[in-house]
C-alpha atoms as a PDB file:
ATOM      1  CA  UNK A   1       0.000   0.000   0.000  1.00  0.00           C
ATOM      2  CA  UNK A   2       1.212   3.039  -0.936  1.00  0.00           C
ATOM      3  CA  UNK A   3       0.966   6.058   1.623  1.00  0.00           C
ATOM      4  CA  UNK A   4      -0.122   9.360   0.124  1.00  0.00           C
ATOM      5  CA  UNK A   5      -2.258  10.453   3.135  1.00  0.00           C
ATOM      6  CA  UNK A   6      -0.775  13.909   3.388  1.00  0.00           C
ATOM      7  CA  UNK A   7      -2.788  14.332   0.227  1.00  0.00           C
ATOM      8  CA  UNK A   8      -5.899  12.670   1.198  1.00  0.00           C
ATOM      9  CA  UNK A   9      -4.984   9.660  -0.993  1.00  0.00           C
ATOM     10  CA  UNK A  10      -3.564   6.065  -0.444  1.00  0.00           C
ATOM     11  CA  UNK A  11      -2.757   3.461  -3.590  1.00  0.00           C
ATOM     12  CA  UNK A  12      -4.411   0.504  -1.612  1.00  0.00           C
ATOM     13  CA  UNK A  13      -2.785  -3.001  -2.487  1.00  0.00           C
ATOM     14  CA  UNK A  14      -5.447  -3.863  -5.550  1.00  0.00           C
ATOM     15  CA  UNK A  15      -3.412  -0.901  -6.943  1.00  0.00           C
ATOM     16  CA  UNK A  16      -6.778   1.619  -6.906  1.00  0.00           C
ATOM     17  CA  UNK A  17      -6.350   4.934  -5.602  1.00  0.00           C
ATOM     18  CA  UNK A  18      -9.094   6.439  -3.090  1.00  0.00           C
ATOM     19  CA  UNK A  19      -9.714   9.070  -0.723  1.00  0.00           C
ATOM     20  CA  UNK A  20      -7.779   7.975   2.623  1.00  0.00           C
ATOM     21  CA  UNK A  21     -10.321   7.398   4.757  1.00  0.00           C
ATOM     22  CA  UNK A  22     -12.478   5.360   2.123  1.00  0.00           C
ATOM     23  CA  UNK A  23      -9.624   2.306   2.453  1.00  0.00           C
ATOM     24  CA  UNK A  24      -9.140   2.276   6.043  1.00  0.00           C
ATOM     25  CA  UNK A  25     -11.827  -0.312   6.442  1.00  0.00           C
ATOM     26  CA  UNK A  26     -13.952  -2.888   4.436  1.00  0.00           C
ATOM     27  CA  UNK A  27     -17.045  -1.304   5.640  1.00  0.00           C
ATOM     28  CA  UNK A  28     -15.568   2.097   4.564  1.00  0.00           C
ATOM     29  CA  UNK A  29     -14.072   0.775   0.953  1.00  0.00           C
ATOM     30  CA  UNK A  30     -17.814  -0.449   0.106  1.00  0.00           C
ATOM     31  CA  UNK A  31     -19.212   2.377   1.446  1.00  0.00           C
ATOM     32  CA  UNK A  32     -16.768   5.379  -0.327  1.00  0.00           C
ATOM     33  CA  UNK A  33     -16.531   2.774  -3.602  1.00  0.00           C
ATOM     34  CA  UNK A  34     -20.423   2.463  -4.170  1.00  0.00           C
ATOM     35  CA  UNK A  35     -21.792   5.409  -2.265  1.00  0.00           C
ATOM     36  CA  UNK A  36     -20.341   8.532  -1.097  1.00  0.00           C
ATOM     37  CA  UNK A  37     -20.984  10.906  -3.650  1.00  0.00           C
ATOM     38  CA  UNK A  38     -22.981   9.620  -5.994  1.00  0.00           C
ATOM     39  CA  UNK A  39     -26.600  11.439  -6.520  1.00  0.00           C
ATOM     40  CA  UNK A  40     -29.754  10.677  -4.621  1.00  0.00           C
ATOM     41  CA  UNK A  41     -32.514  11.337  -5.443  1.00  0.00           C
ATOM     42  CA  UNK A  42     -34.801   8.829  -3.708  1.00  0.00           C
ATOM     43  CA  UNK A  43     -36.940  10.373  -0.539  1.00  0.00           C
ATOM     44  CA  UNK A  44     -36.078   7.615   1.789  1.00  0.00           C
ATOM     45  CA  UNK A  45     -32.479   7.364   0.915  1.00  0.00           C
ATOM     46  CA  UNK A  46     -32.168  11.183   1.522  1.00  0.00           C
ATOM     47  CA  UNK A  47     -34.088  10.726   5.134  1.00  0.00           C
ATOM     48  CA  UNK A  48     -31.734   7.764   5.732  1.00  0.00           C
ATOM     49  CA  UNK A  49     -28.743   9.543   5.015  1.00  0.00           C
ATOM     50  CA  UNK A  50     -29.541  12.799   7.098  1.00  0.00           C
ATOM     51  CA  UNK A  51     -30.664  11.374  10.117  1.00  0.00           C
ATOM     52  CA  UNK A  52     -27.236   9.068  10.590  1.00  0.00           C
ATOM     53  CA  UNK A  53     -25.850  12.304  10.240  1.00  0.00           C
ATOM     54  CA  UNK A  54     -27.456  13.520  12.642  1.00  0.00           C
ATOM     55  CA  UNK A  55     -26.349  10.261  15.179  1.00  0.00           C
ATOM     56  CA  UNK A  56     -22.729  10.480  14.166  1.00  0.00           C
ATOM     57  CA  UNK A  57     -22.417  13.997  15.628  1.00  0.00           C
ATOM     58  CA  UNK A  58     -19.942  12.630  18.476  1.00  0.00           C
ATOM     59  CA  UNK A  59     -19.379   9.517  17.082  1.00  0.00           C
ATOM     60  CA  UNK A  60     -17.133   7.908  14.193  1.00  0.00           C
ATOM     61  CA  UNK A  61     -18.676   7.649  10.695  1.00  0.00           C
ATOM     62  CA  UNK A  62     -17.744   3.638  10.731  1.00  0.00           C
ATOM     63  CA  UNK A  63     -19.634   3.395  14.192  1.00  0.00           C
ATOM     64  CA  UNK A  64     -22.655   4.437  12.337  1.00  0.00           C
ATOM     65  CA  UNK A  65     -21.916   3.035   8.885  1.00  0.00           C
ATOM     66  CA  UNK A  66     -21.305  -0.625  10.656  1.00  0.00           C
ATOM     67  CA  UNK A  67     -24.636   0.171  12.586  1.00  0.00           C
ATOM     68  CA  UNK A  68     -26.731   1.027   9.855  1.00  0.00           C
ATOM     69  CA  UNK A  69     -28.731  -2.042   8.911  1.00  0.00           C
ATOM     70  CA  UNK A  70     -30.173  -1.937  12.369  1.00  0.00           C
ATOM     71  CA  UNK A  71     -30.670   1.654  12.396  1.00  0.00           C
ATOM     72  CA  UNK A  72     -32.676   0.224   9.077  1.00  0.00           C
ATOM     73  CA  UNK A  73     -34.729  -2.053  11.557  1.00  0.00           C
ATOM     74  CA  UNK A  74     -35.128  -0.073  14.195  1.00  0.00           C
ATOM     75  CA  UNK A  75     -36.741   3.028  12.054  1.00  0.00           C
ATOM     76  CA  UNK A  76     -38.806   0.993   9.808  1.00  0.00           C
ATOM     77  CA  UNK A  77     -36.317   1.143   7.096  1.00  0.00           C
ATOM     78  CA  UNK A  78     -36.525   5.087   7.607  1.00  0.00           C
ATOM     79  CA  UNK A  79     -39.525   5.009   5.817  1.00  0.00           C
ATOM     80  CA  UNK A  80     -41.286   8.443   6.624  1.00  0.00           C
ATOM     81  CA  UNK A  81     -44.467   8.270   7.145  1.00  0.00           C
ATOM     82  CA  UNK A  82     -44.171   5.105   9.305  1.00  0.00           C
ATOM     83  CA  UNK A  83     -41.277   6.789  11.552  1.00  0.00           C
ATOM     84  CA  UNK A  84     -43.502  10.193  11.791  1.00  0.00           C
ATOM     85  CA  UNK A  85     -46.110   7.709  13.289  1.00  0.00           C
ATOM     86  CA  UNK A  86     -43.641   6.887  16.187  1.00  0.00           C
ATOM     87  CA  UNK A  87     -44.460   7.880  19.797  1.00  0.00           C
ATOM     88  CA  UNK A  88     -43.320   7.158  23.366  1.00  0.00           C
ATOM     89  CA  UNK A  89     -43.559   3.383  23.429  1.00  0.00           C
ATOM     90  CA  UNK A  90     -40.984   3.243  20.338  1.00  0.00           C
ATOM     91  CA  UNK A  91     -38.728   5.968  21.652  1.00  0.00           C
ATOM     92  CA  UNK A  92     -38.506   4.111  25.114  1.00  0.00           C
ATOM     93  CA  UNK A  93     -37.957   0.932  23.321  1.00  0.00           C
ATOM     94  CA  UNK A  94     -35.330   2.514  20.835  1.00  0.00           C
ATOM     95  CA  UNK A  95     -33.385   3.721  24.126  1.00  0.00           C
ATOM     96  CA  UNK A  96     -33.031   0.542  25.249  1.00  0.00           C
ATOM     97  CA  UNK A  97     -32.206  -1.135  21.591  1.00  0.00           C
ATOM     98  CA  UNK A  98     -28.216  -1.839  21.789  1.00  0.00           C
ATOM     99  CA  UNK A  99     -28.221  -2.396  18.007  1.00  0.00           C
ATOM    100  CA  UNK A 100     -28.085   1.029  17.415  1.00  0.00           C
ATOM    101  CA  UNK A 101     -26.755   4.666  19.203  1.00  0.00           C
ATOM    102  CA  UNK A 102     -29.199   4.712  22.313  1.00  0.00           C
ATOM    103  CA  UNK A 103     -29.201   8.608  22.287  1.00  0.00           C
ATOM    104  CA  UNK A 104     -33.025   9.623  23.615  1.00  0.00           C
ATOM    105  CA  UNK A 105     -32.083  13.219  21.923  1.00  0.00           C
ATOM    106  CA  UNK A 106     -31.017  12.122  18.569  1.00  0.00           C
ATOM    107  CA  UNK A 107     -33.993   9.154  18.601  1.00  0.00           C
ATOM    108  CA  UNK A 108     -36.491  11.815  19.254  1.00  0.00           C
ATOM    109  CA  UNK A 109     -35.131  13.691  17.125  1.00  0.00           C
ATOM    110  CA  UNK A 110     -34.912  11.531  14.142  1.00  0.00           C
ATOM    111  CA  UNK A 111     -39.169  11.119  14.870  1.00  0.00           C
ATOM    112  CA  UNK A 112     -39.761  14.744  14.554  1.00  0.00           C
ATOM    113  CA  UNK A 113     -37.936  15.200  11.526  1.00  0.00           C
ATOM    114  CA  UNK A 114     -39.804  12.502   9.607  1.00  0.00           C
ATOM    115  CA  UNK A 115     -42.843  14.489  10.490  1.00  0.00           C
ATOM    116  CA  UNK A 116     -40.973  17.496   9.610  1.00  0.00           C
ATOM    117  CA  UNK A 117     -40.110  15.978   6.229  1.00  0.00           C
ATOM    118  CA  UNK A 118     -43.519  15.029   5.351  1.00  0.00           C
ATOM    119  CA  UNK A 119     -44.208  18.965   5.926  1.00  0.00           C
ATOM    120  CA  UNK A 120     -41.441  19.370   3.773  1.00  0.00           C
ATOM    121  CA  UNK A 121     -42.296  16.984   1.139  1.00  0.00           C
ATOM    122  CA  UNK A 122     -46.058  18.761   1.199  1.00  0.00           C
ATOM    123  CA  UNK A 123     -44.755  22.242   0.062  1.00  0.00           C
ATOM    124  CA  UNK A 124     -41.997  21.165  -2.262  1.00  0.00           C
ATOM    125  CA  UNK A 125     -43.384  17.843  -4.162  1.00  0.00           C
ATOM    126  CA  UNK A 126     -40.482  16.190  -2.117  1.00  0.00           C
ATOM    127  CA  UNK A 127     -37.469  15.913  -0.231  1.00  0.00           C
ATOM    128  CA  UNK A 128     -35.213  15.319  -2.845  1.00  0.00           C
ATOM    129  CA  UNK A 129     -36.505  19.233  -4.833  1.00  0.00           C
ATOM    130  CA  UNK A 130     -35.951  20.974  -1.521  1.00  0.00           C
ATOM    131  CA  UNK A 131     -32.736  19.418  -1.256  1.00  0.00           C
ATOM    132  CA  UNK A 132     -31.418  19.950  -4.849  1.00  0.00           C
ATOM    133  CA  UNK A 133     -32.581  23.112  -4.579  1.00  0.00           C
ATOM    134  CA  UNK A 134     -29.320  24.026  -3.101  1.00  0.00           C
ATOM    135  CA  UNK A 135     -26.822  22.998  -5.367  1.00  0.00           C
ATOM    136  CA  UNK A 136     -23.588  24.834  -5.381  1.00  0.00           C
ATOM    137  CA  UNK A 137     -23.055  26.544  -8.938  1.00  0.00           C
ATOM    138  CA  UNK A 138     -20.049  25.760 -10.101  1.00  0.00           C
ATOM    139  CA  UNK A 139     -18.484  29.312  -9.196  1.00  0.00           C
ATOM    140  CA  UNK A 140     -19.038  28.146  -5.702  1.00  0.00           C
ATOM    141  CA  UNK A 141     -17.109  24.912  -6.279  1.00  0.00           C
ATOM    142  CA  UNK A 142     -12.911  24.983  -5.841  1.00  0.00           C
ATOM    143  CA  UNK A 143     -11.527  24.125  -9.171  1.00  0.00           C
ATOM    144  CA  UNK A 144      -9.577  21.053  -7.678  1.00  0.00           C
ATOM    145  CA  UNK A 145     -10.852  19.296  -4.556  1.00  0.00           C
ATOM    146  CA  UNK A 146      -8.189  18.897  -2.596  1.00  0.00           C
ATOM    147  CA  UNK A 147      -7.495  17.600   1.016  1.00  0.00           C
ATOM    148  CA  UNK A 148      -6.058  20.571   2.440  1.00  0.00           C
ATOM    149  CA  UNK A 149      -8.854  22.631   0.719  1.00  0.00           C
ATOM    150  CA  UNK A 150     -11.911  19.678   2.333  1.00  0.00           C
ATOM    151  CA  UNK A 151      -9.789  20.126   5.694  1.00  0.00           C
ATOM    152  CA  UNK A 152     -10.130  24.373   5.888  1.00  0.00           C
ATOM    153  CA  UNK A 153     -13.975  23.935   4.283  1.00  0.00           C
ATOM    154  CA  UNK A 154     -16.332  21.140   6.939  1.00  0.00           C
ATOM    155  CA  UNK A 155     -19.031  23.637   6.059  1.00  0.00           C
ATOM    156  CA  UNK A 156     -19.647  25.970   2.933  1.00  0.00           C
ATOM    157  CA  UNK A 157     -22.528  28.642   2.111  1.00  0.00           C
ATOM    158  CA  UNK A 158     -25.113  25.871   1.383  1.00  0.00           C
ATOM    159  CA  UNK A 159     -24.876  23.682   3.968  1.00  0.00           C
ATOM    160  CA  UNK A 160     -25.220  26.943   6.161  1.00  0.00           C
ATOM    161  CA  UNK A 161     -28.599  28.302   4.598  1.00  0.00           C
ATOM    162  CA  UNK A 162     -29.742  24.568   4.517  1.00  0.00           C
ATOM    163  CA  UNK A 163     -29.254  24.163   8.247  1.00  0.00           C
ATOM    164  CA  UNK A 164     -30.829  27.754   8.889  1.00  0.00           C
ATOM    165  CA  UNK A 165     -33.761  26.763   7.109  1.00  0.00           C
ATOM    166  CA  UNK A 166     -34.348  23.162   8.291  1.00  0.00           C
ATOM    167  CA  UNK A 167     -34.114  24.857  11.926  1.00  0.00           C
ATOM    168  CA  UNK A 168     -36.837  27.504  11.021  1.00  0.00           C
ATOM    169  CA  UNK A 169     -39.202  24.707  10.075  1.00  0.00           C
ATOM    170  CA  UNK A 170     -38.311  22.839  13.319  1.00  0.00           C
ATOM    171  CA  UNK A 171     -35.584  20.198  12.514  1.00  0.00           C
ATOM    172  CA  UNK A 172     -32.951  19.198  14.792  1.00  0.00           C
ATOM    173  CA  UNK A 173     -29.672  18.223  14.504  1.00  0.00           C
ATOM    174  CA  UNK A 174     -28.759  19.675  11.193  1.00  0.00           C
ATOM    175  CA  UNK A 175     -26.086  22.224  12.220  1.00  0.00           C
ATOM    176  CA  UNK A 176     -23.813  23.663   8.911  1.00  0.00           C
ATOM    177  CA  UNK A 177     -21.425  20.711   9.573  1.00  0.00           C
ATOM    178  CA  UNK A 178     -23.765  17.818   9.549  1.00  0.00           C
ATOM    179  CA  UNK A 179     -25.754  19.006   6.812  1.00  0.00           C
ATOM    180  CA  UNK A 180     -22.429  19.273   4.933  1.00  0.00           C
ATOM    181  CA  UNK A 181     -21.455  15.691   5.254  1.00  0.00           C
ATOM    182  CA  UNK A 182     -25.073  15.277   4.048  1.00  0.00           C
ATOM    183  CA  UNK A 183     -24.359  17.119   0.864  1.00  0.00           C
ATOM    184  CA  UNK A 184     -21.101  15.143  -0.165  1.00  0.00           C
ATOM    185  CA  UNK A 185     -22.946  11.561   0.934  1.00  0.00           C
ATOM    186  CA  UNK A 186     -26.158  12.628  -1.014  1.00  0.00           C
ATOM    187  CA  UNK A 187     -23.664  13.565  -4.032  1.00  0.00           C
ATOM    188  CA  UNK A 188     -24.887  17.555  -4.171  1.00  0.00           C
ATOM    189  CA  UNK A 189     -22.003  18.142  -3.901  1.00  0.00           C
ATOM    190  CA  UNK A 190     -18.534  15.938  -5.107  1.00  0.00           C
ATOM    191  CA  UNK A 191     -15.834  15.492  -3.013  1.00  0.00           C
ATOM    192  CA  UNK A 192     -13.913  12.466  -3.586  1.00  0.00           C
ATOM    193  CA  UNK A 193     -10.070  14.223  -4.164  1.00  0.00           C
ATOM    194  CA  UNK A 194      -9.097  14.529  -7.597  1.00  0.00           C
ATOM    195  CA  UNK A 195      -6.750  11.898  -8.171  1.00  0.00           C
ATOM    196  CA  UNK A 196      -9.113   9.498  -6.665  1.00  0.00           C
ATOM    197  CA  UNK A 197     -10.866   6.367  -8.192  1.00  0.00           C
ATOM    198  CA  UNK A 198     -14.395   7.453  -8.014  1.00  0.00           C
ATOM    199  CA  UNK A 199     -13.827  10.896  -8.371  1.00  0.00           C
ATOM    200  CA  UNK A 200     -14.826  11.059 -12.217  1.00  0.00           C
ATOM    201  CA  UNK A 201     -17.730   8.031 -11.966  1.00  0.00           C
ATOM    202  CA  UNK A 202     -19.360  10.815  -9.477  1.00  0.00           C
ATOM    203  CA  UNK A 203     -18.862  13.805 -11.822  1.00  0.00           C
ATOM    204  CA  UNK A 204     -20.372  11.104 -14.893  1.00  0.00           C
ATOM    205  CA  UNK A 205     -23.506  10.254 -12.582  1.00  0.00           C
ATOM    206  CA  UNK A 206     -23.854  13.689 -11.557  1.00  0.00           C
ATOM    207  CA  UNK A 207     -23.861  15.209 -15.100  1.00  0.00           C
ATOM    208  CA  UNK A 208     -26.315  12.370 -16.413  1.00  0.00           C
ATOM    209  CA  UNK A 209     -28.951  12.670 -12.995  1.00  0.00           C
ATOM    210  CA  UNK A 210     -32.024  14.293 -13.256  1.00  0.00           C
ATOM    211  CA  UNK A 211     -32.493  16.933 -10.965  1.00  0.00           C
ATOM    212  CA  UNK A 212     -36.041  16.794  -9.135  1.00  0.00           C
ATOM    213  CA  UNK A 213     -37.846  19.913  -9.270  1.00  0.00           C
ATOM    214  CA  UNK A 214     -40.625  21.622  -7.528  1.00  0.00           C
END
């Protein structure tokens, strides 16, 4: 394995080049290979993805990642009108459920926002409009995305006014920082480092997706 982490890069031992953290683990190669970045545009994926955002503030990204299928259980496969439905019983037997992060906040959290996101999905047709909405123009985009630039720029412009807004309309945990790592695993944004594997299959999916629209 080649080390080029002070880059943001590593040449793995199949010889394939990838952001450094996407080869630290199995969980993470699948994850960053087949994943991170590419567009979504599916209203259940996009809940998914936000609210293990949301429970890895705190935590490691693998924690979550290797927790996910019974996050998937425990949330109805974060289908949103089924976890809006939620009440006390399931949020007192999601505290105790040591499959996933027993966090009463971030549980009853997760419950408000899928009622949130039906409100959501009611003014704008659905999630996945509201959230494309916000796509960086180009302009707003570095011309190379580098490691040092990712490192100086956890939150940008969008991920700000996202967060503001989600807050006015009464979500929680979606601060500028977790709504960013939203953006890049949703593919709004692409941020695999040039130089890296998937960095052009991303830019391919994301000229040839269909943006949703209101």
């Amino acid at each position: 394995m080649t080390d080029e982490s002070a880059s943001g890069l590593i040449t793995a031992d199949d010889n394939i080049t990838r952001c450094a953290w996407g080869n630290s683990q199995p969980d993470y190669i699948h994850y960053h290979d087949n994943e991170w970045g590419f567009p979504v545009s599916d209203d259940t994926r996009l809940f998914e993805k936000i609210c293990l955002e949301g429970f890895q503030a705190g935590l490691s990204w693998l924690t979550i990642l290797r927790k996910r299928g019974n996050f998937r259980s425990a949330f109805s496969g974060f289908e949103i009108p089924e976890v809006a439905a939620m009440g006390e019983r399931d949020i007192e037997r999601l505290v105790g459920d040591a499959g996933i992060v027993r966090h009463r906040g971030k549980i009853t959290s997760t419950i408000n926002n899928a009622k949130r996101a039906t409100e959501l999905q009611g003014e704008f047709g659905s999630l996945a409009a509201y959230f494309w909405g916000f796509e960086p123009k180009l302009a707003d985009r570095p011309e190379v995305v580098s490691w040092d630039w990712l490192m100086k720029n956890p939150v940008s412009s969008q991920s700000t006014a996202i967060s503001k807004d989600l807050k006015k309309r009464g979500w929680s945990f979606v601060g500028p920082t977790t709504i960013y790592a939203f953006m890049q695993a949703m593919g709004l944004v692409n941020d695999h480092i040039e130089g890296c594997h998937c960095r052009e299959l991303a830019e391919k999916l994301r000229n040839e997706f269909v943006r949703p629209s209101v």
